[in-house]
Each structure stands twice: as structure tokens, then as C-alpha cells.
Protein backbone atom coordinates (compact mmCIF):
# COMPACT_ATOMS: atom_id res chain seq x y z
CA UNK A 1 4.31 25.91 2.00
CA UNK A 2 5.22 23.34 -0.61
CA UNK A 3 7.03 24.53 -3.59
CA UNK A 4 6.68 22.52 -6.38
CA UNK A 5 8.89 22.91 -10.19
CA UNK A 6 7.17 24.63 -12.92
CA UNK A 7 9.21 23.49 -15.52
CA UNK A 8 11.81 20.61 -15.82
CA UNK A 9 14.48 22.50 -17.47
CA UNK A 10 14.62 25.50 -15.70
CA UNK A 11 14.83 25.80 -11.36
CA UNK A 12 11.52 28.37 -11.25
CA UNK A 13 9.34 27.10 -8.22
CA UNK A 14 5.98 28.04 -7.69
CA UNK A 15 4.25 27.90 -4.59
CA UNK A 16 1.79 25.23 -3.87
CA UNK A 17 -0.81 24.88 -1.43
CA UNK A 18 -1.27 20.89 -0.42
CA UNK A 19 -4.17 19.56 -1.07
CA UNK A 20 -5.79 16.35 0.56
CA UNK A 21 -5.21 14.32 -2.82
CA UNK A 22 -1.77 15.28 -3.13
CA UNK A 23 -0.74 14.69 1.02
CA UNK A 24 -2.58 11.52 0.47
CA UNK A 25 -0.32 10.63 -2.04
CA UNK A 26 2.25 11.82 -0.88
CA UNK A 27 1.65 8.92 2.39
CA UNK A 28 1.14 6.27 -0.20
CA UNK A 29 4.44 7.02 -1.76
CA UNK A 30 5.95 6.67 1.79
CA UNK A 31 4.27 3.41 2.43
CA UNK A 32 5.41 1.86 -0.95
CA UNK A 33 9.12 3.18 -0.24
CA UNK A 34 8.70 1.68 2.91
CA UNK A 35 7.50 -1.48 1.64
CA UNK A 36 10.82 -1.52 -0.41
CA UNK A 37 13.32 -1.15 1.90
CA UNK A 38 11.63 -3.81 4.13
CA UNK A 39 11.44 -6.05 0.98
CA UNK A 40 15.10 -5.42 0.40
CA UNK A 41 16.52 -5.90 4.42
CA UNK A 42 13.95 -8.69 4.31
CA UNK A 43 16.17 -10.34 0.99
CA UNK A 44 19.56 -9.27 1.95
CA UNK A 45 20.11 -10.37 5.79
CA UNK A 46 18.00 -13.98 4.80
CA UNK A 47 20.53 -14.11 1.63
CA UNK A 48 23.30 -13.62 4.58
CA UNK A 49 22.04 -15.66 7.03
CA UNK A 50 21.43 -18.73 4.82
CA UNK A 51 25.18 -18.42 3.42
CA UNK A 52 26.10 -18.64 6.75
CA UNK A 53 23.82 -21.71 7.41
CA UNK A 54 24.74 -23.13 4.19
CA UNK A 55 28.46 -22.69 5.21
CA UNK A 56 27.80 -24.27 9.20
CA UNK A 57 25.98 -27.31 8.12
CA UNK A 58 27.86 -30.60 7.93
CA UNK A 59 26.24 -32.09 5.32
CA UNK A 60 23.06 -31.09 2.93
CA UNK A 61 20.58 -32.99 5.04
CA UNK A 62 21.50 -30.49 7.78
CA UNK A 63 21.04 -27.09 5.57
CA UNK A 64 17.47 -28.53 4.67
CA UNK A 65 15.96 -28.88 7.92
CA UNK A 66 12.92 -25.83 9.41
CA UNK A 67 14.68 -24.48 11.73
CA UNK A 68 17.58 -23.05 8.98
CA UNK A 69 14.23 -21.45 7.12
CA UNK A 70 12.45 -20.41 10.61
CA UNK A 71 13.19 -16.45 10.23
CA UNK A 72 12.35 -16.64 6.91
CA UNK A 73 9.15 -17.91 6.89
CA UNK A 74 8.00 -16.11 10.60
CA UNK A 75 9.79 -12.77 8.77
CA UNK A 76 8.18 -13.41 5.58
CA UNK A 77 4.40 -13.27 7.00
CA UNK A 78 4.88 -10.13 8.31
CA UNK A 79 6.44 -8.94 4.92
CA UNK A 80 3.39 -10.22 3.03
CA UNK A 81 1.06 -8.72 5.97
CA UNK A 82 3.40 -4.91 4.76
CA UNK A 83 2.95 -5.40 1.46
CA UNK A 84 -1.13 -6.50 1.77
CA UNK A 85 -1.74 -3.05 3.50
CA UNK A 86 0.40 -1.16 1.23
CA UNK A 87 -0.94 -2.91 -2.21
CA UNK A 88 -3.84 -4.77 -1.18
CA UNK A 89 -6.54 -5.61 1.20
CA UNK A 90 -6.37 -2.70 3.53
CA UNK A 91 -9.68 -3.27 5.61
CA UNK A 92 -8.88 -2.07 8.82
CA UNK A 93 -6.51 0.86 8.42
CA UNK A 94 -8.15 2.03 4.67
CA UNK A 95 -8.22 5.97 3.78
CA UNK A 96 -11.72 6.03 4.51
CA UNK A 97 -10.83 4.57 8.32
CA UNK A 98 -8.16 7.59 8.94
CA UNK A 99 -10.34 10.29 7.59
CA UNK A 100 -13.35 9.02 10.07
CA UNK A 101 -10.29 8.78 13.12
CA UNK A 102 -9.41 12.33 12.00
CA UNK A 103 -12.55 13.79 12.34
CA UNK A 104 -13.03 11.95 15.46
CA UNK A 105 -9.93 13.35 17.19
CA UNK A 106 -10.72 16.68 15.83
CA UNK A 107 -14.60 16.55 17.67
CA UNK A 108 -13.08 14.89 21.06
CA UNK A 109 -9.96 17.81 21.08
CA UNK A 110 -12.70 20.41 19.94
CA UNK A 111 -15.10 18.87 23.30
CA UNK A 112 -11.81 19.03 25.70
CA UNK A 113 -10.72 22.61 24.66
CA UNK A 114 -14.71 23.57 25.22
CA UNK A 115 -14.28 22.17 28.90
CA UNK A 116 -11.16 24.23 29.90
């Protein structure tokens, strides 16, 4: 059982029974954290490893050449492919695609347990 506050200012809980709007939103808030701390390992290890770059080349010809922007750019499509399904376009993996794989699961365990 959940327990959710009834009131800010004072620790009373009441008991709540999860709904499918609220564990769906629950999962979204996941995602979007998730998002974020990709977004955020994403910024700080390419803020590192450019530094270091930065720092290694001999001159600023050298810094400004692909290959010193390589894991940014490969890393950076997935990022945008994260944050797509999390915001965005989600075509293939959409609420309406897990509750169909849900019920599908749930008929094909329901079939198997009918077998035994």
C-alpha cells in the first residue's frame, strides 16, 4: 500500500490505493529523472573530456578537428533519441503499446497456467 500525506504541515498519512493514472505517472516521473541525470553525465564527462583535449592539443587547429567532438556527437544522438521518447515522439514504445503488451502477457501466462 502507498501512503500518501494528507496535509503539508502535519505528518498524518492516509492510505492510498494506486491507481493506473497515478503508477503511470509515477513511470513518467522516472523517465524524466532519468532523462536528467543522462543529460547531466552526458554535459559533465564531455565538459571533462574536452578540457582535457583542449589541454593535449598543440595548437588550436588540433582542438578543432572531428575526432576531439566524436563522443559528443555519437553520445549526443542517443541523448536526443532519450529525450524524444521521454518528451516527444514516442511511436513505438507509447502508453497505449505497453497496455496492449500487458494484456498480451497476461492472455499468453493465463494460456500456459491453463496447460499445466
Amino acid at each position: 500500500m502507498i501512503k500518501k500525506p494528507t496535509d503539508f504541515y502535519t505528518n498524518s498519512f492516509e492510505v492510498m490505493k494506486p491507481d493506473d493514472d497515478y503508477i503511470y505517472a509515477e513511470k513518467r516521473v522516472k523517465k524524466i529523472k532519468g532523462f536528467y541525470t543522462h543529460v547531466f553525465v552526458y554535459v559533465f564527462i564531455n565538459v571533462i573530456a574536452l578540457v582535457f583535449s583542449y589541454y593535449k592539443a598543440k595548437n588550436s587547429a588540433d582542438f578543432w578537428k572531428l575526432q576531439t567532438f566524436w563522443m559528443a556527437f555519437s553520445w549526443g544522438i542517443g541523448l536526443v533519441a532519450h529525450g524524444l521518447s521521454v518528451f516527444g515522439f514516442n511511436y513505438f514504445f507509447s502508453r497505449e503499446w505497453e497496455e496492449r503488451k500487458i494484456r498480451k502477457i497476461i492472455e499468453e501466462e493465463k494460456k500456459r497456467q491453463n496447460w499445466e
